[in-house]
N, C-alpha and C. Protein backbone atom coordinates (compact mmCIF):
# COMPACT_ATOMS: atom_id res chain seq x y z
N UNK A 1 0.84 -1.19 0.00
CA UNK A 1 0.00 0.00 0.00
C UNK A 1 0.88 1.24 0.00
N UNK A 2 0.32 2.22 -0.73
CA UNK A 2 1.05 3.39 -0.55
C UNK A 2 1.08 3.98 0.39
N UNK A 3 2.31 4.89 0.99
CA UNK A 3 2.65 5.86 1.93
C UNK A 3 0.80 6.83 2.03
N UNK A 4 0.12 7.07 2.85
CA UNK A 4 -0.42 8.04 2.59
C UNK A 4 -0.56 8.98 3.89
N UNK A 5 -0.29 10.44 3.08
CA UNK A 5 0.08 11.43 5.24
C UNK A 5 -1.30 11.32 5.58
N UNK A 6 -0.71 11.80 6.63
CA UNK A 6 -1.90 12.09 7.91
C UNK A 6 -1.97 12.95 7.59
N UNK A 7 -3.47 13.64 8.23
CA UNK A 7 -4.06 14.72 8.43
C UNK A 7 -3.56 15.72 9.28
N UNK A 8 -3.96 17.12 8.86
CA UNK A 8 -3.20 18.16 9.34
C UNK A 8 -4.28 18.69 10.41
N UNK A 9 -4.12 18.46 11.64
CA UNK A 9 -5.24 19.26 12.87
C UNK A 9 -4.61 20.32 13.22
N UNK A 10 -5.49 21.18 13.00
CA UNK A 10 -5.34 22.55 14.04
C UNK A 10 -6.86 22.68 14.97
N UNK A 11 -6.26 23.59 16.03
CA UNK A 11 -7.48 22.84 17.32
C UNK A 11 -7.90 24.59 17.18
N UNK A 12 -9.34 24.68 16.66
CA UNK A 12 -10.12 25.77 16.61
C UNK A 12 -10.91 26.52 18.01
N UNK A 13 -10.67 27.48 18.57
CA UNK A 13 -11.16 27.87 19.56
C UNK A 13 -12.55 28.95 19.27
N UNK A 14 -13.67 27.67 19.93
CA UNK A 14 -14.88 28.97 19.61
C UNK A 14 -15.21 28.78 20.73
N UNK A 15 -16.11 30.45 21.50
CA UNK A 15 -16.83 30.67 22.54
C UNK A 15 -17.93 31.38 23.00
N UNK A 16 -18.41 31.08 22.99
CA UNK A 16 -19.75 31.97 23.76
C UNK A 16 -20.29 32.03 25.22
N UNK A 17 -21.42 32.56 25.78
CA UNK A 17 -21.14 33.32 27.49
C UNK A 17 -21.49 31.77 28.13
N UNK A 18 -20.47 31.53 28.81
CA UNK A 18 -19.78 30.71 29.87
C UNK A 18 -19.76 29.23 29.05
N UNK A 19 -18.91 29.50 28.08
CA UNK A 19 -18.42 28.37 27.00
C UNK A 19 -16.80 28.79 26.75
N UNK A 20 -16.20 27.76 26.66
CA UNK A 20 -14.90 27.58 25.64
C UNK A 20 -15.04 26.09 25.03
N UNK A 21 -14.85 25.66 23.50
CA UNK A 21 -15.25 25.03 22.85
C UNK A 21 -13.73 24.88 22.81
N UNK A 22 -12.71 23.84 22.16
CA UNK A 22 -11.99 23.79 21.29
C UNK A 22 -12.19 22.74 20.13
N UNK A 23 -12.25 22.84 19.22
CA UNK A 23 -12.82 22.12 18.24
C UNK A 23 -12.03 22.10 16.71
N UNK A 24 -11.64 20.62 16.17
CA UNK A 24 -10.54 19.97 15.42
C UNK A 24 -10.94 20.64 13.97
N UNK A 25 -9.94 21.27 13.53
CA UNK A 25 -10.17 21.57 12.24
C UNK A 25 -9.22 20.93 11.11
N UNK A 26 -9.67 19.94 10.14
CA UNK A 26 -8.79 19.22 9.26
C UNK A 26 -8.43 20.22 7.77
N UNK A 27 -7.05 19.49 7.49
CA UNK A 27 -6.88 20.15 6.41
C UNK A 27 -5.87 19.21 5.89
N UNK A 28 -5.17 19.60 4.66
CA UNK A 28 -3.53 18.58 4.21
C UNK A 28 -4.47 17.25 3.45
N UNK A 29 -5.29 17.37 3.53
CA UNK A 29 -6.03 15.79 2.44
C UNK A 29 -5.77 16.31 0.81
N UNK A 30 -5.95 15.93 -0.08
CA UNK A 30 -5.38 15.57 -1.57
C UNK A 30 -7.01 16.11 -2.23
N UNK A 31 -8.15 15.33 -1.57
CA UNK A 31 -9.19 15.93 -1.87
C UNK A 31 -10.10 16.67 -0.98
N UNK A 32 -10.53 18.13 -1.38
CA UNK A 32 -10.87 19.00 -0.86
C UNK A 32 -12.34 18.61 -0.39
N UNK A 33 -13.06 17.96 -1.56
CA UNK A 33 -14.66 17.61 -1.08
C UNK A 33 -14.62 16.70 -0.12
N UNK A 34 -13.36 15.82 0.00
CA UNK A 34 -13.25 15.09 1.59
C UNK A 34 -13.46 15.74 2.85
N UNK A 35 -12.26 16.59 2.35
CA UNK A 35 -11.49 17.63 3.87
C UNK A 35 -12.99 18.33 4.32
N UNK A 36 -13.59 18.60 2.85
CA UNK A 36 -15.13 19.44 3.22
C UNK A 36 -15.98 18.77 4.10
N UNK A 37 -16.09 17.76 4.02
CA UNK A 37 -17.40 16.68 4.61
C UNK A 37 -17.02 16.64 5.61
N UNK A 38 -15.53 16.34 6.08
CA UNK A 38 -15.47 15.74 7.32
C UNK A 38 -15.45 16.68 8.60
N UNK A 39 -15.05 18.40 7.98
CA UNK A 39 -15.14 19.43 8.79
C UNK A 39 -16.46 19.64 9.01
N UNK A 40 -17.31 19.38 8.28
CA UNK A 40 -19.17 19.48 8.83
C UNK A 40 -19.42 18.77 8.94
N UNK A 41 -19.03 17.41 9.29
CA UNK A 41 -19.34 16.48 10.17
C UNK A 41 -19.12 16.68 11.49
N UNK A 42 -16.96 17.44 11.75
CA UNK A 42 -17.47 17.76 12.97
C UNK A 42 -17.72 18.25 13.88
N UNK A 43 -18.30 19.27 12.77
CA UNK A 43 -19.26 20.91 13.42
C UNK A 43 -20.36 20.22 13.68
N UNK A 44 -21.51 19.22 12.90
CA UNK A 44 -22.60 18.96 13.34
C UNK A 44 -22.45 18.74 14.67
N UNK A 45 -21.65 17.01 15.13
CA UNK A 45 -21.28 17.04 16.38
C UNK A 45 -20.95 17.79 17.16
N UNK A 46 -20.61 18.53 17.01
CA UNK A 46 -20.00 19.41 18.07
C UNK A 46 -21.20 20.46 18.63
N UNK A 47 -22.54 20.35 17.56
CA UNK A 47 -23.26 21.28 17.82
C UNK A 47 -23.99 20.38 18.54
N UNK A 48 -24.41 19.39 18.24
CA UNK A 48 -25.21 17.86 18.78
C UNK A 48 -24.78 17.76 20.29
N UNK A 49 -23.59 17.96 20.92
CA UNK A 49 -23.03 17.63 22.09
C UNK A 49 -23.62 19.19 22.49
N UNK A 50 -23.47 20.29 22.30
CA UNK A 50 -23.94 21.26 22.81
C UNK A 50 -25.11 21.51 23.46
N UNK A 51 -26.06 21.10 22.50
CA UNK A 51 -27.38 20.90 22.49
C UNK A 51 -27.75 19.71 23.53
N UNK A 52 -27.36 18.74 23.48
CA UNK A 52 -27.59 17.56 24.11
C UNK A 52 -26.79 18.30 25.47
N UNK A 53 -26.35 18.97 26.12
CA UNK A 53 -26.48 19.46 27.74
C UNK A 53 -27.31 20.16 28.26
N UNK A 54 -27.96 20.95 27.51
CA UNK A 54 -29.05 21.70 27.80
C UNK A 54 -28.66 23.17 28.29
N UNK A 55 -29.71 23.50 29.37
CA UNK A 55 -29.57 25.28 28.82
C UNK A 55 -28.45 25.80 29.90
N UNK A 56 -27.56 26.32 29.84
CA UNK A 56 -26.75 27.02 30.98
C UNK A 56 -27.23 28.25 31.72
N UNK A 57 -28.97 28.12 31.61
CA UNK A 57 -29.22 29.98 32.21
C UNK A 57 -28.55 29.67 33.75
N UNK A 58 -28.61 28.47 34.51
CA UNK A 58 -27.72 28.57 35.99
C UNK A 58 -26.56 29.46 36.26
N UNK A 59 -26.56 30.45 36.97
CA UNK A 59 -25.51 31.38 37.11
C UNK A 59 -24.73 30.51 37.24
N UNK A 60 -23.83 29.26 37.96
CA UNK A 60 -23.11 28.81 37.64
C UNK A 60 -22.38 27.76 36.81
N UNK A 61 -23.16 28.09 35.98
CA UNK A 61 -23.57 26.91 34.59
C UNK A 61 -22.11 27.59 33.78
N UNK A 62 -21.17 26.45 33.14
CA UNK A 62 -20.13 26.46 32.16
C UNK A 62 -20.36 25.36 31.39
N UNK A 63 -19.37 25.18 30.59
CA UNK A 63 -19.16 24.48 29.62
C UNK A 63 -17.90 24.37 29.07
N UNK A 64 -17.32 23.21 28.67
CA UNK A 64 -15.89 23.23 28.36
C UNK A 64 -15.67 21.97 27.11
N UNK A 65 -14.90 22.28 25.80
CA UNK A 65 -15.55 21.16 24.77
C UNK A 65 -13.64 20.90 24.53
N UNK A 66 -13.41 19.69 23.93
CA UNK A 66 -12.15 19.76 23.76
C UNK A 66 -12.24 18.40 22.97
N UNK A 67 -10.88 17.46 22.20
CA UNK A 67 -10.72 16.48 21.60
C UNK A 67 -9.50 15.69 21.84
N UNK A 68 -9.81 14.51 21.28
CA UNK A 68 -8.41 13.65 20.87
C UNK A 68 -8.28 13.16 19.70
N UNK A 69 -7.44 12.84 18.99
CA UNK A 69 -7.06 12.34 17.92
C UNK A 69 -6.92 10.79 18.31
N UNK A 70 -7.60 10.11 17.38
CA UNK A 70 -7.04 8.17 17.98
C UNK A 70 -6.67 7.73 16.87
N UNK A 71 -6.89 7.61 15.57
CA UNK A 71 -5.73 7.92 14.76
C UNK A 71 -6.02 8.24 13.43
N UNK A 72 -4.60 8.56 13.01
CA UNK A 72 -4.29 9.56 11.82
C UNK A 72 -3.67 9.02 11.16
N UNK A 73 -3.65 7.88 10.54
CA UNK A 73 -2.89 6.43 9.63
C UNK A 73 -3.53 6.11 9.03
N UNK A 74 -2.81 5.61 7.62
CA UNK A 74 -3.30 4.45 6.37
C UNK A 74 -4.87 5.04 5.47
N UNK A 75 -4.76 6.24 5.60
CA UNK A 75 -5.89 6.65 5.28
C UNK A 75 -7.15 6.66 6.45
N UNK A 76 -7.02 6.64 7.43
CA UNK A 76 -8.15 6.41 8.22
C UNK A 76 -7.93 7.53 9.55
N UNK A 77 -8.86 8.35 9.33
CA UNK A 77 -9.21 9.19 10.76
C UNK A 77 -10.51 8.79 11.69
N UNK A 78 -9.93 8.69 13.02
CA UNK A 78 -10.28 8.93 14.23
C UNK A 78 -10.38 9.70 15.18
N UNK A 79 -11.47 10.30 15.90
CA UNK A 79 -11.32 10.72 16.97
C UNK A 79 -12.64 10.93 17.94
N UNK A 80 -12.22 11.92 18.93
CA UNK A 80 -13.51 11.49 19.88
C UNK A 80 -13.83 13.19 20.06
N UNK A 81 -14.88 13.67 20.11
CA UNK A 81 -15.19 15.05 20.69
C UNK A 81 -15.92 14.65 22.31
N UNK A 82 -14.96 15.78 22.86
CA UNK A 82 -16.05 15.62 24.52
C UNK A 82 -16.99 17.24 24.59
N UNK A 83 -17.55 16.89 25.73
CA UNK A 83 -17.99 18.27 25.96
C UNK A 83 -18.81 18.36 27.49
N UNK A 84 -17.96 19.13 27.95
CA UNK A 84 -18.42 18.85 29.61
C UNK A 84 -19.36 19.99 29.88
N UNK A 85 -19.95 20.22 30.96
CA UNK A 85 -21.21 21.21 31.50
C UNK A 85 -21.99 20.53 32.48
N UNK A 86 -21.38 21.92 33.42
CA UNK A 86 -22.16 21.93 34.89
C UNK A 86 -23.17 22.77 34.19
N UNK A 87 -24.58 22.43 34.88
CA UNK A 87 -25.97 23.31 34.21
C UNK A 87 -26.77 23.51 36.13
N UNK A 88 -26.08 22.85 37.27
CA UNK A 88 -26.65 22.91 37.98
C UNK A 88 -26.84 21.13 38.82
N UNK A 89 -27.05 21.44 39.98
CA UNK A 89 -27.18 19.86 40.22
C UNK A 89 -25.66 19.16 41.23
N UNK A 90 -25.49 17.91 41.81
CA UNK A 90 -24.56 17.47 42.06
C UNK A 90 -23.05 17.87 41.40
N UNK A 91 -23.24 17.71 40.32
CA UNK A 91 -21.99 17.52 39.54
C UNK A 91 -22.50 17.64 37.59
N UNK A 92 -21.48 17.81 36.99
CA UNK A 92 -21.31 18.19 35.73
C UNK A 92 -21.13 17.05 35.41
N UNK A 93 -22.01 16.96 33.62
CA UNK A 93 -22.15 15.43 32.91
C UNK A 93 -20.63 15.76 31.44
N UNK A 94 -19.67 14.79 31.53
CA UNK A 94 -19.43 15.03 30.32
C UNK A 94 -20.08 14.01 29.14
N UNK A 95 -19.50 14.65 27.76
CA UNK A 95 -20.71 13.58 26.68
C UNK A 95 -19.48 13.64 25.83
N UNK A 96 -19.51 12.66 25.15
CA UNK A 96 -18.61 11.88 24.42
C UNK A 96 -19.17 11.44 22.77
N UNK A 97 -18.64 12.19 21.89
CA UNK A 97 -19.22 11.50 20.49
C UNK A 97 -17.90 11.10 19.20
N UNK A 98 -17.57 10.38 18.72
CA UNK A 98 -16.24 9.87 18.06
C UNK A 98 -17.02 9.74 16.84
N UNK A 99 -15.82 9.70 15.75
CA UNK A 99 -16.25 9.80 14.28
C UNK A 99 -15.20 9.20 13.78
N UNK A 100 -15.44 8.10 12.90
CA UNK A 100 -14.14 7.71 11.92
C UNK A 100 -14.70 7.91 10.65
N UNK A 101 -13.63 8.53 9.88
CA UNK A 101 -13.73 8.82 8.50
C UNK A 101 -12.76 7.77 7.75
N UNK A 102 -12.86 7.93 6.03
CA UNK A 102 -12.30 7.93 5.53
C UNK A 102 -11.39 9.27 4.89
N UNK A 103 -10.40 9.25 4.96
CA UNK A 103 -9.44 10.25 4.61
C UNK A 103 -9.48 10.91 2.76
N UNK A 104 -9.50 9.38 2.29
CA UNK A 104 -9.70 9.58 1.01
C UNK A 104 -11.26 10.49 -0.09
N UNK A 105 -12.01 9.90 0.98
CA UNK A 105 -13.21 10.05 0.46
C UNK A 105 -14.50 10.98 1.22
N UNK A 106 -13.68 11.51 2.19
CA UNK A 106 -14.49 12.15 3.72
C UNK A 106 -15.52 11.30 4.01
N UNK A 107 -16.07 9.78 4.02
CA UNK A 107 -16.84 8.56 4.35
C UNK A 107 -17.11 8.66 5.71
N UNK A 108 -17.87 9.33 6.48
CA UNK A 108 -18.06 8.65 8.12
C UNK A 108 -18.72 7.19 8.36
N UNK A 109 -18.21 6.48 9.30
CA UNK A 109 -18.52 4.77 9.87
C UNK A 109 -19.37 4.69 10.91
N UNK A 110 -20.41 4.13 10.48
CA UNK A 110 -21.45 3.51 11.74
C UNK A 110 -20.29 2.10 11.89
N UNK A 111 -20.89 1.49 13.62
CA UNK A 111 -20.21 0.24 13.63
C UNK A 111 -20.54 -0.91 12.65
N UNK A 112 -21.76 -0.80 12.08
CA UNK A 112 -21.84 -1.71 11.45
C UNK A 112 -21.33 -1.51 10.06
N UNK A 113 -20.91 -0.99 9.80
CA UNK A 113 -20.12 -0.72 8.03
C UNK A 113 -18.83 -1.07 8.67
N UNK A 114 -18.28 -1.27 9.81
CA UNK A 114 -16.91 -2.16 9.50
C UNK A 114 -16.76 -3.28 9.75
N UNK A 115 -17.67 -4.28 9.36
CA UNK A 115 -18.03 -5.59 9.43
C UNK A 115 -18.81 -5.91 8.09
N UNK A 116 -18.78 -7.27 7.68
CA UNK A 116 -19.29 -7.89 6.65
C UNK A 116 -20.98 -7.43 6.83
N UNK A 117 -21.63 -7.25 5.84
CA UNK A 117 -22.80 -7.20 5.83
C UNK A 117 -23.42 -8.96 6.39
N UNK A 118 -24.80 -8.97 7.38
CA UNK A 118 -24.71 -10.23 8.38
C UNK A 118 -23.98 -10.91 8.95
N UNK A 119 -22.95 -10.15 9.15
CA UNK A 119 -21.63 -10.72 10.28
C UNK A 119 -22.29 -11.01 11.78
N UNK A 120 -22.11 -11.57 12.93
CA UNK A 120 -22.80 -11.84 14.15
C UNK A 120 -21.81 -10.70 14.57
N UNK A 121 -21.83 -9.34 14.47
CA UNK A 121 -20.77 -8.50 15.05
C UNK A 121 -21.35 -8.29 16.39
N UNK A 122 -22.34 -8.09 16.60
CA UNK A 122 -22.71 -7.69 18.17
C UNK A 122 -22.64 -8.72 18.78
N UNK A 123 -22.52 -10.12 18.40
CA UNK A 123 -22.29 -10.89 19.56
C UNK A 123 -21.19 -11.15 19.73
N UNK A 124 -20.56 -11.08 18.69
CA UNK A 124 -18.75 -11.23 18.78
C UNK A 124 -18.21 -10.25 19.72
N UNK A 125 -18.63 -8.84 19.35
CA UNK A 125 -17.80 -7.72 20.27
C UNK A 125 -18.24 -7.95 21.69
N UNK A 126 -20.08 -8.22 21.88
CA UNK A 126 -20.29 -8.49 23.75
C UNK A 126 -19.48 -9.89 24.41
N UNK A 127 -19.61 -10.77 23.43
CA UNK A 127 -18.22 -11.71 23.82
C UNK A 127 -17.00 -11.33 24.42
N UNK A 128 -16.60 -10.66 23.37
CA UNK A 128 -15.17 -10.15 24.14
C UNK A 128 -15.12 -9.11 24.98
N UNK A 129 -16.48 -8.50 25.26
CA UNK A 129 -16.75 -7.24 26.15
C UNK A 129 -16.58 -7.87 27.36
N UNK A 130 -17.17 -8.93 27.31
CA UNK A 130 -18.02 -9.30 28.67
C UNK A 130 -17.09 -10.24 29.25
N UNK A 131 -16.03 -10.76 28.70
CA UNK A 131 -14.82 -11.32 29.24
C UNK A 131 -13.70 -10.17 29.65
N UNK A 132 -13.64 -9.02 29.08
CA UNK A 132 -12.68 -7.96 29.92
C UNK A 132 -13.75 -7.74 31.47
N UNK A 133 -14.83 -7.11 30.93
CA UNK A 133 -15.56 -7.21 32.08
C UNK A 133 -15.48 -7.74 33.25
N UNK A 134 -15.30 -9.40 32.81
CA UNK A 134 -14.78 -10.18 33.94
C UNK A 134 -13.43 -9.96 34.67
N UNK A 135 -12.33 -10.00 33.39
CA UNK A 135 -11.18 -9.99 34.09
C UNK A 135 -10.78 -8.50 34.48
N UNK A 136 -11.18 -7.67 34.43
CA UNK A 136 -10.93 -6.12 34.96
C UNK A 136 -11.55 -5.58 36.38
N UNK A 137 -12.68 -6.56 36.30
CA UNK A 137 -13.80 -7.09 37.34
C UNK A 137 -14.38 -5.18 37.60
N UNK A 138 -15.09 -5.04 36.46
CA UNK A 138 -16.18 -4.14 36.09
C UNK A 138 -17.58 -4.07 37.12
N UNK A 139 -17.59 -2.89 37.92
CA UNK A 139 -18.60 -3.15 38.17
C UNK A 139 -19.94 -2.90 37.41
N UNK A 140 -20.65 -3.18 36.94
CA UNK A 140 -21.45 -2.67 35.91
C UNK A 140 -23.04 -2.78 37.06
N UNK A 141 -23.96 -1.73 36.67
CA UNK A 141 -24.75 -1.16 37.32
C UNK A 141 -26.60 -2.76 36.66
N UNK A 142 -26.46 -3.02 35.81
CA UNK A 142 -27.04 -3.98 35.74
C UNK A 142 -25.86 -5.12 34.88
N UNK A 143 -26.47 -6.64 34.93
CA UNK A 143 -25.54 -8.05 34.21
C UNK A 143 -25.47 -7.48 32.99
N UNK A 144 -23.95 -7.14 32.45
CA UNK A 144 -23.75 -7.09 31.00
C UNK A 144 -24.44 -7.79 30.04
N UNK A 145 -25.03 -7.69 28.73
CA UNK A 145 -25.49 -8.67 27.87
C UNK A 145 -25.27 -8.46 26.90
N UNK A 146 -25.34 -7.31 26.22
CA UNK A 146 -25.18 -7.09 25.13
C UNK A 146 -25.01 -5.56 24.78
N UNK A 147 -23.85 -5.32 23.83
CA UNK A 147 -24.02 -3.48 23.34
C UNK A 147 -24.77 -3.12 22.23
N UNK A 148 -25.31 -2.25 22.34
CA UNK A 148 -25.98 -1.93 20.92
C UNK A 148 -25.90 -1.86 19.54
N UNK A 149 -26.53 -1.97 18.43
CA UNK A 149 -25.65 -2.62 17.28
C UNK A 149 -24.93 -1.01 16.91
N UNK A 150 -25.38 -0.09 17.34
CA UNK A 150 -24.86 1.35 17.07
C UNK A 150 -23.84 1.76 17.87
N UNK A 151 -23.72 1.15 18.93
CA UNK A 151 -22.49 1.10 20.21
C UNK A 151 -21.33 2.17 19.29
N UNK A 152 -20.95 3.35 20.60
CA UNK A 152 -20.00 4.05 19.85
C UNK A 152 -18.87 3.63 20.16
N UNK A 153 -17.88 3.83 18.94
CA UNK A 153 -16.76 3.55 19.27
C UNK A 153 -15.40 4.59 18.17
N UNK A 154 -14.42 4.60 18.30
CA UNK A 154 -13.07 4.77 17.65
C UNK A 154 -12.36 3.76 17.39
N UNK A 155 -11.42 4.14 16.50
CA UNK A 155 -10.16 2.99 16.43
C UNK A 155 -8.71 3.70 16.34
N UNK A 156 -8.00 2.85 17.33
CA UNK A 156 -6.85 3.29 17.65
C UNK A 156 -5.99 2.52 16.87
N UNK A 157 -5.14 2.94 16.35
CA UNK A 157 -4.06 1.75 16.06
C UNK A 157 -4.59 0.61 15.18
N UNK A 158 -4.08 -0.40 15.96
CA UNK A 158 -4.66 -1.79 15.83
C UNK A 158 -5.73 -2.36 16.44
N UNK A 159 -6.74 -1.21 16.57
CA UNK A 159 -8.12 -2.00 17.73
C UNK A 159 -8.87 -1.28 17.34
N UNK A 160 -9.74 -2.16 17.86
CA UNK A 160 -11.04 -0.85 17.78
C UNK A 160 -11.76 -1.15 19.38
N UNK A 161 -11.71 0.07 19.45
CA UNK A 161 -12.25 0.28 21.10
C UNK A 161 -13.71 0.81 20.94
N UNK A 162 -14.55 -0.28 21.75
CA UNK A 162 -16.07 0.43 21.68
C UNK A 162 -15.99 0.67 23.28
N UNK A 163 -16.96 1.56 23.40
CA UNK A 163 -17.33 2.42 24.67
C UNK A 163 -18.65 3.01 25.11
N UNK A 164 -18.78 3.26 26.64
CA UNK A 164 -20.11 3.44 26.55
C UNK A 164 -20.08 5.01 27.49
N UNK A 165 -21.43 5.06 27.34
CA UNK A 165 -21.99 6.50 27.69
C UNK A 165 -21.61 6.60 29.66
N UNK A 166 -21.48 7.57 30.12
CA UNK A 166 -21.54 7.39 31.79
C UNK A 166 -23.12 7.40 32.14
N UNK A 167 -22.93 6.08 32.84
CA UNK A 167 -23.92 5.58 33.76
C UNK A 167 -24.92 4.49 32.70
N UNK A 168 -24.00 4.20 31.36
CA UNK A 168 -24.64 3.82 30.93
C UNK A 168 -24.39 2.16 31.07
N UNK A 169 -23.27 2.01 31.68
CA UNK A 169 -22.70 0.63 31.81
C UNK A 169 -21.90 0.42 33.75
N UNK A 170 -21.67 1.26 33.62
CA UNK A 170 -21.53 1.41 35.22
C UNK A 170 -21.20 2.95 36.16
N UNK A 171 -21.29 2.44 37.31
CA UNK A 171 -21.74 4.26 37.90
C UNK A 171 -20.64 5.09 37.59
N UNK A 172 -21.61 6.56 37.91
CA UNK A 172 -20.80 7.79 37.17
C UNK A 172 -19.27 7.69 37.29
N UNK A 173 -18.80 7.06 38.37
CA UNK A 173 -17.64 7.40 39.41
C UNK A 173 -16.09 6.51 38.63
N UNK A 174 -17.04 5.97 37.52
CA UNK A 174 -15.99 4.96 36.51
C UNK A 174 -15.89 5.72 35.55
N UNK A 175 -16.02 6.94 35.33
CA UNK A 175 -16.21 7.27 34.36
C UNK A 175 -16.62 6.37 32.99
N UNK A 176 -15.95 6.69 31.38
CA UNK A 176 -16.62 6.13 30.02
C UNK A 176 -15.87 4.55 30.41
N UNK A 177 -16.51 3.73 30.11
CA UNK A 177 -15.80 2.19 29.82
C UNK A 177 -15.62 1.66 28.27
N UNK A 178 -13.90 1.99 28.88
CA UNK A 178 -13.71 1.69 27.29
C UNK A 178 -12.76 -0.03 26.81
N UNK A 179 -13.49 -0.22 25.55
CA UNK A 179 -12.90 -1.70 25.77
C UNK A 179 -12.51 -1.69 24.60
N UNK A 180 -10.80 -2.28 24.06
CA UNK A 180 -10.50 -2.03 23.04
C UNK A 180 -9.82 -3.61 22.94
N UNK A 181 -10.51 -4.10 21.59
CA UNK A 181 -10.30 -5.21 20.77
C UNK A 181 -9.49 -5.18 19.56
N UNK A 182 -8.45 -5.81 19.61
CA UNK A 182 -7.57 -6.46 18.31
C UNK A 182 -8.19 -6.52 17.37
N UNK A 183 -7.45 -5.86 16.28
CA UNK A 183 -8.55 -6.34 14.80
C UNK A 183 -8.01 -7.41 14.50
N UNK A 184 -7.14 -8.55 15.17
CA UNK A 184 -6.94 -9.47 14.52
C UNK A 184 -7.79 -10.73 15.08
N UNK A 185 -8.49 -10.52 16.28
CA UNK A 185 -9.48 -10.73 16.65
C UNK A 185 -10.98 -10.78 16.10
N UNK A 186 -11.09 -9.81 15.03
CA UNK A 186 -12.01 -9.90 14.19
C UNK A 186 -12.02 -9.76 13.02
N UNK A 187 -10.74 -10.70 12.44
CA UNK A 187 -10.72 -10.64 10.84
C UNK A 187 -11.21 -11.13 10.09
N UNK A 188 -12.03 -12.28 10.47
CA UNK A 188 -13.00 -13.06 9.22
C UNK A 188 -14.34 -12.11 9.35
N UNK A 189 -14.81 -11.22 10.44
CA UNK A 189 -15.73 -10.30 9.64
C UNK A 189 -15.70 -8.83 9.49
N UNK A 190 -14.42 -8.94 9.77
CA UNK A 190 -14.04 -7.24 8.46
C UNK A 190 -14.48 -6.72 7.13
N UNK A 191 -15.23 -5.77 7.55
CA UNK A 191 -15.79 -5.44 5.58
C UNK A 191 -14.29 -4.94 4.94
N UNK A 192 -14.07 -5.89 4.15
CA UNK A 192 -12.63 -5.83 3.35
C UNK A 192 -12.33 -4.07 2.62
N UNK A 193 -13.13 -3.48 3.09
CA UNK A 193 -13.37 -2.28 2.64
C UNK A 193 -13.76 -1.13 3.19
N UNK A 194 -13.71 -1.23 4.47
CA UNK A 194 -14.12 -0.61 5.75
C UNK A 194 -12.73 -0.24 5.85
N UNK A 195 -12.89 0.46 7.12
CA UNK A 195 -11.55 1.77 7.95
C UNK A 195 -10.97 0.16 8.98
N UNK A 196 -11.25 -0.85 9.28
CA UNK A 196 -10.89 -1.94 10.01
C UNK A 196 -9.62 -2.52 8.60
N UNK A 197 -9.93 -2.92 8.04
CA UNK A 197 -9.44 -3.53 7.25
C UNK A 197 -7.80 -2.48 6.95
N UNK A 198 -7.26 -1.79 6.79
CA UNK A 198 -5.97 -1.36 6.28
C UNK A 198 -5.32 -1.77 7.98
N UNK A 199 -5.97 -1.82 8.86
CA UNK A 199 -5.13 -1.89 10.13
C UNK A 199 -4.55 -3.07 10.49
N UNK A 200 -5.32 -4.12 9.40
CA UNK A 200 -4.90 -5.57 9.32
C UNK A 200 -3.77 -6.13 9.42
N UNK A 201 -3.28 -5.17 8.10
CA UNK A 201 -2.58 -5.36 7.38
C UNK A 201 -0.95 -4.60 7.91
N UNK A 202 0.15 -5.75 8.17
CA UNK A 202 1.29 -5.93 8.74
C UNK A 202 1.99 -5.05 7.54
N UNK A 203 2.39 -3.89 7.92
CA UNK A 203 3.09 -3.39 6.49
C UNK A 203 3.93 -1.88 7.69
């Protein structure tokens, strides 16, 4: 496979009254209608996480938005947007939304487009969920069974790490639970054409 660069991030600072946002701006891709898609992709999100905290009229209501990069290889971008906000209450919720693209083509991935079309992917991944589970000895707030076939996730490297919402798998105080699986672990149902598939590959 050919050499192909990574993406060029610069971390965009927007704000409004009792907000600081920082938010990933791509550039350095070959095609521009890519670089286009994937920057309003993740402005939508970023507006989606905003919205989804609700209203800050609480005088001591903030907000604080920031990112990571999980990766920037072989043609394939990753990453995660957070976005925290006290609105009032015990304590402040953060929210978590990740996006993998294709680099080439600005393509965003549901989990199920990186698996064979009728692959048993959700039972394969709660399989191996539910055995870290064990051995990490998770407390989880009800018996693990299964993640959703939409379950969010990123991919790092050589894995793909799915993860869940707080409080959505165990209490707040664990913060996100994140569980990251080998893609060599799931190579007979890789869509040979998916963002899984170049990570396969030993090169």
């Amino acid at each position: 496979m050919a050499f192909q660069f990574p993406a060029v991030v610069h971390a965009s600072r927007i704000t409004f009254p009792k907000a600081e946002l920082w938010v990933p701006v791509i550039s350095g891709l070959h095609n521009a209608a890519a670089r286009n898609a994937i920057n309003e992709a993740i402005r939508a999100a970023v507006r989606e996480l905003v919205a989804g905290q609700g209203s800050l009229d609480d005088p001591r209501a903030e907000m604080q938005g920031w990112f990571e990069i999980k990766n920037n290889q072989k043609g394939i971008l990753s990453l995660s947007l957070f976005n925290y906000a006290y609105t009032g209450g015990a304590h402040g919720l953060t929210l978590q939304q990740s996006l993998t693209f294709d680099m080439g083509s600005g393509k965003s991935y549901t989990l199920p487009e990186l698996f064979k079309p009728g692959s048993p992917y959700v039972r394969r991944l709660s399989d191996l969920i539910k055995l870290q589970i064990q051995a990490r000895q998770i407390a989880t707030i009800e018996p693990f069974e299964s993640i959703r076939p939409d379950q969010p996730f990123y991919i790092a490297d050589r894995s793909l790490v799915v993860y869940f919402a707080l409080y959505e798998l165990a209490p707040y105080a664990f913060g996100f639970p994140y569980f990251p699986i080998s893609v060599y672990d799931l190579t007979d149902i890789i869509n040979p054409n998916g963002p899984l598939a170049p990570m396969t590959v030993n090169d």
